[in-house]
Protein backbone atom coordinates (compact mmCIF):
# COMPACT_ATOMS: atom_id res chain seq x y z
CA UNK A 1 -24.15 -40.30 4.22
CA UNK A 2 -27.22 -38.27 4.08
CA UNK A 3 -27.12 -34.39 3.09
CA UNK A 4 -27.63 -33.28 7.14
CA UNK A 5 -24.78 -35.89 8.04
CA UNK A 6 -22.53 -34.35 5.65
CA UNK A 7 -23.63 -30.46 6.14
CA UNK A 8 -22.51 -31.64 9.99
CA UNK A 9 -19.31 -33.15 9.10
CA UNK A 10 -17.99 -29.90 6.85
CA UNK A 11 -19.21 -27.59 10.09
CA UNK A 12 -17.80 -29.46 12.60
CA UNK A 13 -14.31 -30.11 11.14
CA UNK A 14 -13.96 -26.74 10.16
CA UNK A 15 -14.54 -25.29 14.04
CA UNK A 16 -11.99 -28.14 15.22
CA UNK A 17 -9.28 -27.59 12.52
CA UNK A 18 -10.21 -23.29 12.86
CA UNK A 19 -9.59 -23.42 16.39
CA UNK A 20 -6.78 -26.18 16.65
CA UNK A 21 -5.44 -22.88 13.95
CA UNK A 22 -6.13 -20.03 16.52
CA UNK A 23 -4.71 -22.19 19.80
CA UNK A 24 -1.03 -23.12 17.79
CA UNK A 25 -0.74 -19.67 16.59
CA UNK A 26 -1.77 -17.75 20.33
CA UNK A 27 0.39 -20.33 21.86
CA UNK A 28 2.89 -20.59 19.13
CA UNK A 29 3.19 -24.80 19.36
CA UNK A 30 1.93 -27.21 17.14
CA UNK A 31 0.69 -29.26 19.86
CA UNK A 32 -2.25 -27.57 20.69
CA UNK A 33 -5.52 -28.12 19.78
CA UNK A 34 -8.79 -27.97 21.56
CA UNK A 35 -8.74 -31.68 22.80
CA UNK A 36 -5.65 -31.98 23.95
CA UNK A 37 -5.74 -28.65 25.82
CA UNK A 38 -8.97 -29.65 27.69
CA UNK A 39 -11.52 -27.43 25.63
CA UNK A 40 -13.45 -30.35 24.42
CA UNK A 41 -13.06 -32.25 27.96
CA UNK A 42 -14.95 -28.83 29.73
CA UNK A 43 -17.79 -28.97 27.02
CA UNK A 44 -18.43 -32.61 26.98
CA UNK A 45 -19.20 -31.86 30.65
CA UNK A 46 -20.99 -29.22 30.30
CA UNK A 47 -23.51 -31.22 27.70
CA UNK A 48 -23.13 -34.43 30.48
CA UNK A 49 -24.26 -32.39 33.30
CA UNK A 50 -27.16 -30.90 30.79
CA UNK A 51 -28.30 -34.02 30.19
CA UNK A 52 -28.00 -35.46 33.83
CA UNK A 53 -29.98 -32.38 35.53
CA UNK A 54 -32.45 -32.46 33.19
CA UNK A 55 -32.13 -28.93 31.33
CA UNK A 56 -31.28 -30.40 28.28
CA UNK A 57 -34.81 -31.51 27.60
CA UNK A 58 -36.48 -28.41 29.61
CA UNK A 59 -34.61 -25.38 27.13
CA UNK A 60 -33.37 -26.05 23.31
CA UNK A 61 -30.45 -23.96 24.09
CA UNK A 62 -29.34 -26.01 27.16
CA UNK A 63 -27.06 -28.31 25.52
CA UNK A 64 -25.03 -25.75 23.45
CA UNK A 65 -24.92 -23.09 26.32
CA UNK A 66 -23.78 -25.96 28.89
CA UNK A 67 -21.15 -26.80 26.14
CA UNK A 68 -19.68 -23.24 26.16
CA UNK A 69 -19.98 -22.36 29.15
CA UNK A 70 -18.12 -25.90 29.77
CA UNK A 71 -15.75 -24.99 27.95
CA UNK A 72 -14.70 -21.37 29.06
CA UNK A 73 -14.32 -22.66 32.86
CA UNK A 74 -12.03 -25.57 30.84
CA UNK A 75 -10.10 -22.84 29.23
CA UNK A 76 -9.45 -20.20 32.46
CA UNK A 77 -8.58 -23.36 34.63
CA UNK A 78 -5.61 -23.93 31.84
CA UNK A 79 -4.91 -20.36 32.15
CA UNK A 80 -4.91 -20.55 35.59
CA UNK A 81 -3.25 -23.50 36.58
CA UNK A 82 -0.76 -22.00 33.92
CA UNK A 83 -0.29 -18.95 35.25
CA UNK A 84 0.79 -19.93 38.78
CA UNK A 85 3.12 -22.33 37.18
CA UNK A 86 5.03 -19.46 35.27
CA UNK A 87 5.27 -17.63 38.71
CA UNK A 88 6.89 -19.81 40.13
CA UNK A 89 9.73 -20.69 37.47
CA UNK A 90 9.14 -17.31 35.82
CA UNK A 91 8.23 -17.75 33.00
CA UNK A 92 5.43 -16.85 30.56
CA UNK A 93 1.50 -17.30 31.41
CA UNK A 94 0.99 -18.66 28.09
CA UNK A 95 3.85 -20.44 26.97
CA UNK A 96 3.45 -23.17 24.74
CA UNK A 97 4.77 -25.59 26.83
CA UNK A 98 3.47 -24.73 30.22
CA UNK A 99 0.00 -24.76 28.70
CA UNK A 100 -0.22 -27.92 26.93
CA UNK A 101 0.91 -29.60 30.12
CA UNK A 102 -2.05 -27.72 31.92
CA UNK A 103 -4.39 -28.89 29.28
CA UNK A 104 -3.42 -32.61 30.09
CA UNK A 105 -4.28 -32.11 33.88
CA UNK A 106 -7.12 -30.02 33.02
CA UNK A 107 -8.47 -32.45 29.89
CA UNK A 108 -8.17 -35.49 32.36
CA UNK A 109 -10.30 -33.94 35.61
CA UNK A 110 -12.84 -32.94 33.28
CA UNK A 111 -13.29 -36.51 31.50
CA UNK A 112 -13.09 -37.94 34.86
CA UNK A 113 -16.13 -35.53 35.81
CA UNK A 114 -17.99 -36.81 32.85
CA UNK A 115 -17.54 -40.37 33.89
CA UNK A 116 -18.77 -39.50 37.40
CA UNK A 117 -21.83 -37.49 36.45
CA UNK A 118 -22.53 -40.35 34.07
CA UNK A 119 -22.30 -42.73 35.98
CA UNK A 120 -24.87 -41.59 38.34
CA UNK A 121 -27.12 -41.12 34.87
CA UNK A 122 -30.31 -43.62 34.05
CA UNK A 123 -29.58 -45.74 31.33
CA UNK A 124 -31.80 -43.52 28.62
CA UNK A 125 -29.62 -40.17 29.98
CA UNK A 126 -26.34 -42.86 29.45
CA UNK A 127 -27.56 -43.54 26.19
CA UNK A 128 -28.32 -40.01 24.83
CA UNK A 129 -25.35 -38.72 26.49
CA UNK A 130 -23.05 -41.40 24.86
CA UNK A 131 -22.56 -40.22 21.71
CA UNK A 132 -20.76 -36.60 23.46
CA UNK A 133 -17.95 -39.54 24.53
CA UNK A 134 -16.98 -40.38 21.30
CA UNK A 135 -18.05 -38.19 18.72
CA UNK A 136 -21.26 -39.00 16.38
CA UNK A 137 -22.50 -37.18 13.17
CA UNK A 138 -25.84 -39.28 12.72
CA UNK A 139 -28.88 -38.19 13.88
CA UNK A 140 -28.54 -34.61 13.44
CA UNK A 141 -31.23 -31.59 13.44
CA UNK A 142 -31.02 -28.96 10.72
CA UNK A 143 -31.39 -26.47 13.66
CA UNK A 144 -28.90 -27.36 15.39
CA UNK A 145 -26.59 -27.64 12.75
CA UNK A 146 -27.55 -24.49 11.47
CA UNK A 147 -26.43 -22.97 14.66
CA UNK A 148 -23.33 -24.53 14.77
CA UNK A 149 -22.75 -23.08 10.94
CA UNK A 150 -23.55 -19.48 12.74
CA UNK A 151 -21.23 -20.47 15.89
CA UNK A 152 -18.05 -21.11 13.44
CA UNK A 153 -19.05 -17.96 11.59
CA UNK A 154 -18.65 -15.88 14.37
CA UNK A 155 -15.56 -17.73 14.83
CA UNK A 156 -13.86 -17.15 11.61
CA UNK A 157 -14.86 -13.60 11.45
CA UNK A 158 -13.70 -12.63 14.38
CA UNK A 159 -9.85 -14.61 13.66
CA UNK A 160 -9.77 -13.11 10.42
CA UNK A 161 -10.34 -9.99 11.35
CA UNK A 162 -7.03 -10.55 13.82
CA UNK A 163 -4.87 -11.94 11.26
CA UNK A 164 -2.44 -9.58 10.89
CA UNK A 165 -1.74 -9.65 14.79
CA UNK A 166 -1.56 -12.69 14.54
CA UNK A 167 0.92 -13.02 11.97
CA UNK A 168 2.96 -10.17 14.43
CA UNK A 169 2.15 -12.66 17.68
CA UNK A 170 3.80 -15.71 15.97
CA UNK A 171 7.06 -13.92 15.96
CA UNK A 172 6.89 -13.58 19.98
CA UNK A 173 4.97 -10.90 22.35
CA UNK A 174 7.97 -9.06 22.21
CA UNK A 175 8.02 -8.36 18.99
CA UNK A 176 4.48 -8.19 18.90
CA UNK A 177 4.34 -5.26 21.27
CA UNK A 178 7.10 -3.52 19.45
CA UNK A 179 4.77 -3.58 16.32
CA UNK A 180 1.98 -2.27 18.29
CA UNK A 181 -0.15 -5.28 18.75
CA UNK A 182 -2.50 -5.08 21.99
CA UNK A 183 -1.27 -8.91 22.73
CA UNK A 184 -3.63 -9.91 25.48
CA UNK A 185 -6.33 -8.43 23.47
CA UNK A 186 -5.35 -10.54 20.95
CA UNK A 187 -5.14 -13.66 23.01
CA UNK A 188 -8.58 -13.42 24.78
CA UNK A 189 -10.23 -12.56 21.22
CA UNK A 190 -8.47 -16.07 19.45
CA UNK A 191 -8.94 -18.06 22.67
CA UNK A 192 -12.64 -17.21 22.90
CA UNK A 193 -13.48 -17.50 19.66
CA UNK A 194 -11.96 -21.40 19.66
CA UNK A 195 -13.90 -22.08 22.64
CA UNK A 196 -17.03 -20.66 20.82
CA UNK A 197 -16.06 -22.95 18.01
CA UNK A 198 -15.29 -25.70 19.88
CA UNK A 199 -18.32 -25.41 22.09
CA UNK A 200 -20.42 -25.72 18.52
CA UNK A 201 -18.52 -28.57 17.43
CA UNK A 202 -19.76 -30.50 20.74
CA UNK A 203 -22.99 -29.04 21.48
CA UNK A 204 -23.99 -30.55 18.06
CA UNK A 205 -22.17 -34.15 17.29
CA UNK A 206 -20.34 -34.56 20.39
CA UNK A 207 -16.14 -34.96 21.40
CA UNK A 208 -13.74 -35.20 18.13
CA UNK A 209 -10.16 -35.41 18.98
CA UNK A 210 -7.15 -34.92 17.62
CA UNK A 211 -8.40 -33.25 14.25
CA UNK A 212 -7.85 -29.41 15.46
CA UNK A 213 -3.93 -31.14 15.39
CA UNK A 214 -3.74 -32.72 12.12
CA UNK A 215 -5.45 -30.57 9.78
CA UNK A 216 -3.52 -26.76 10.93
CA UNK A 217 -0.37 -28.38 11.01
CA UNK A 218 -0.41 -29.90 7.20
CA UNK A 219 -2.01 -26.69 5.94
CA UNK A 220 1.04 -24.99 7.39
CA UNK A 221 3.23 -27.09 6.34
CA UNK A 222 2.14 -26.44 2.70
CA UNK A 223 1.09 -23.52 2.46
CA UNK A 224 2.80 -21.67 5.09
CA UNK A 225 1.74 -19.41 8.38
CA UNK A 226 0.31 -16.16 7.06
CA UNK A 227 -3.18 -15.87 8.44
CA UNK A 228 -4.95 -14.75 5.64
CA UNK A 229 -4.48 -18.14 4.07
CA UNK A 230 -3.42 -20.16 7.07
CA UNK A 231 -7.40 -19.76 8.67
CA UNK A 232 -9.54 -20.38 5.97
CA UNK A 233 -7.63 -23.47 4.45
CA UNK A 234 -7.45 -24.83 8.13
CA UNK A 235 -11.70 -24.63 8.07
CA UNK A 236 -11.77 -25.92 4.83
CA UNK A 237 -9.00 -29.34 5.11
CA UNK A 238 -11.10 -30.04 8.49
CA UNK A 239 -14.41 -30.04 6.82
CA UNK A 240 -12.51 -32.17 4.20
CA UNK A 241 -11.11 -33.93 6.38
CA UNK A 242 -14.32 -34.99 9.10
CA UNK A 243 -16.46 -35.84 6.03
CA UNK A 244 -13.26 -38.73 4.55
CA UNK A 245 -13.56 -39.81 8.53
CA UNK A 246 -16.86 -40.59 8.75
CA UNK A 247 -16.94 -42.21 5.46
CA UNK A 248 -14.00 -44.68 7.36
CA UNK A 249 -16.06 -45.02 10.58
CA UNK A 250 -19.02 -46.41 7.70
CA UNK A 251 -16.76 -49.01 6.67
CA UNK A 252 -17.26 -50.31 9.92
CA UNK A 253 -19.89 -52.44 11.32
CA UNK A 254 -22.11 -51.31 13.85
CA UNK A 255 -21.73 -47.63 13.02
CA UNK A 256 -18.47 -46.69 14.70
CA UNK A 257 -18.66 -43.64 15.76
CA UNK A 258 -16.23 -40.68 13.80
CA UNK A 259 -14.15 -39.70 16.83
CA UNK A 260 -12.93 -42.98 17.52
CA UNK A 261 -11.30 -43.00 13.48
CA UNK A 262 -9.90 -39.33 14.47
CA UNK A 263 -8.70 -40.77 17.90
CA UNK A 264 -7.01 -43.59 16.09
CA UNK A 265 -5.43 -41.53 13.15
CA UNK A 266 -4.85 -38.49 15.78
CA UNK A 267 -3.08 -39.89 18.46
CA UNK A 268 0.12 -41.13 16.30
CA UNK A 269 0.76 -38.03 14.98
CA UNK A 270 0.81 -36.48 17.98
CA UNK A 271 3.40 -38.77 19.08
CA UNK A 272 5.27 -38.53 15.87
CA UNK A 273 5.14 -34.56 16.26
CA UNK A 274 6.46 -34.85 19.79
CA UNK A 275 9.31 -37.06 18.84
CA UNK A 276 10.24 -34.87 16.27
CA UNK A 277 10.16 -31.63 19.03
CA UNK A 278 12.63 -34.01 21.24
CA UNK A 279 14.91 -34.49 18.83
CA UNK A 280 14.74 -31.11 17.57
């Protein structure tokens, strides 16, 4: 791997693995992360649609801004669709549960988007839209990359500045509230910042799954939940973790591209984490 290749790899695991942090903690369930609650589905979209109007070669910033944007409407349908559902079982907006579940149905209509808009695309938008599918680190600008680097800055700076609510938020809202934590405050500050890190992540190398689920949930596992050391050793095992991936995905021929290896390591510990949740 060249040094761009790798400078992506470290940024973009860390924004996946710091917000796959932020979305377990704000939603207190380990399986959350930005792919599987639709994040990553909104801003591959966004970059699609980008590339299939024709703004993505008229403005520099088109592709990352589509991305975000992408992703925020991604992010308030989950809250949406999640909301309504708590009304009418009343329960809680954000539960853990009701959320990931919204994230499914919200994930899948926004993939299914993407297929449509490409499929409508010219083979040379197909072809430079590809990549946003599956997830490649090759071909990379410094510039972009560079604002990517200042994206998941942003990012970590504003969840570490939150850490100790968040610490206080993991225990419930409840108890949250009685500590005198402004909860929703809270929650809209972690939420956007992971869909500002998220957005980065895609806007520059395209959709990585999975890795936002693997990497928070070891680090906690070892070295426990306090934010303070829970955030920045969740950025740092994802860059770790993206750069050992994409040395994989160069094993194989024909340059496979790095979210299909975090697909294919991702997906069965997802299943193994939600067989250990129903038997727990």
């Amino acid at each position: 791997m060249d040094a761009p290749t790798v400078f992506a790899a470290l940024v973009v695991g860390a924004s996946l693995a710091l917000s796959g942090a932020a979305l377990q903690s704000v939603l207190r369930n380990p399986l959350a992360e930005p792919y599987i609650l639709g994040l990553v589905g909104g801003a591959s979209l966004g970059v699609a649609l980008a590339f299939q109007t024709g703004l993505a070669a008229a403005a520099a910033l088109a592709v990352p801004v589509s991305a975000f944007a992408g992703a925020c409407l991604s992010l308030a349908l989950v809250c949406c669709v999640a909301h309504f559902a708590a009304r009418r079982t009343g329960g809680r907006a954000l539960a853990g549960g009701t959320v990931i579940v919204a994230g499914f149905v919200t994930g899948g209509l926004t993939n299914s988007l993407q297929m449509l808009v490409l499929a409508y695309a010219t083979l040379e938008q197909s072809a430079a839209a590809f990549k946003w599918v599956w997830g490649d680190l090759h071909a990379v600008q410094p510039g972009p990359v560079a604002g990517a680097a200042a994206a998941l800055l942003v990012s970590f700076l504003l969840l570490y500045a939150q850490n100790r609510r968040l610490n206080a938020l993991v225990l419930g809202e409840d108890a949250a509230r009685a500590l005198g934590v402004d909860v929703r405050r809270t929650q809209l500050v972690a939420l956007g910042a992971a869909s500002l890190a998220t957005a980065s992540s895609v806007a520059l190398v395209g959709a990585v799954g999975f890795l936002g689920l693997i990497v928070p949930h070891v680090v906690r596992r070892l070295f426990g939940g306090d934010h303070r050391v829970y955030l920045p050793l969740s950025a740092v095992g994802g860059a770790l973790f993206l750069v050992a991936a994409d040395a994989v995905a160069g094993l194989f021929p024909g340059n496979l591209p790095v979210g299909v290896v975090c697909a294919l390591t991702g997906a069965p510990f997802f299943l193994w984490l939600l067989t250990r949740r129903g038997r727990a």
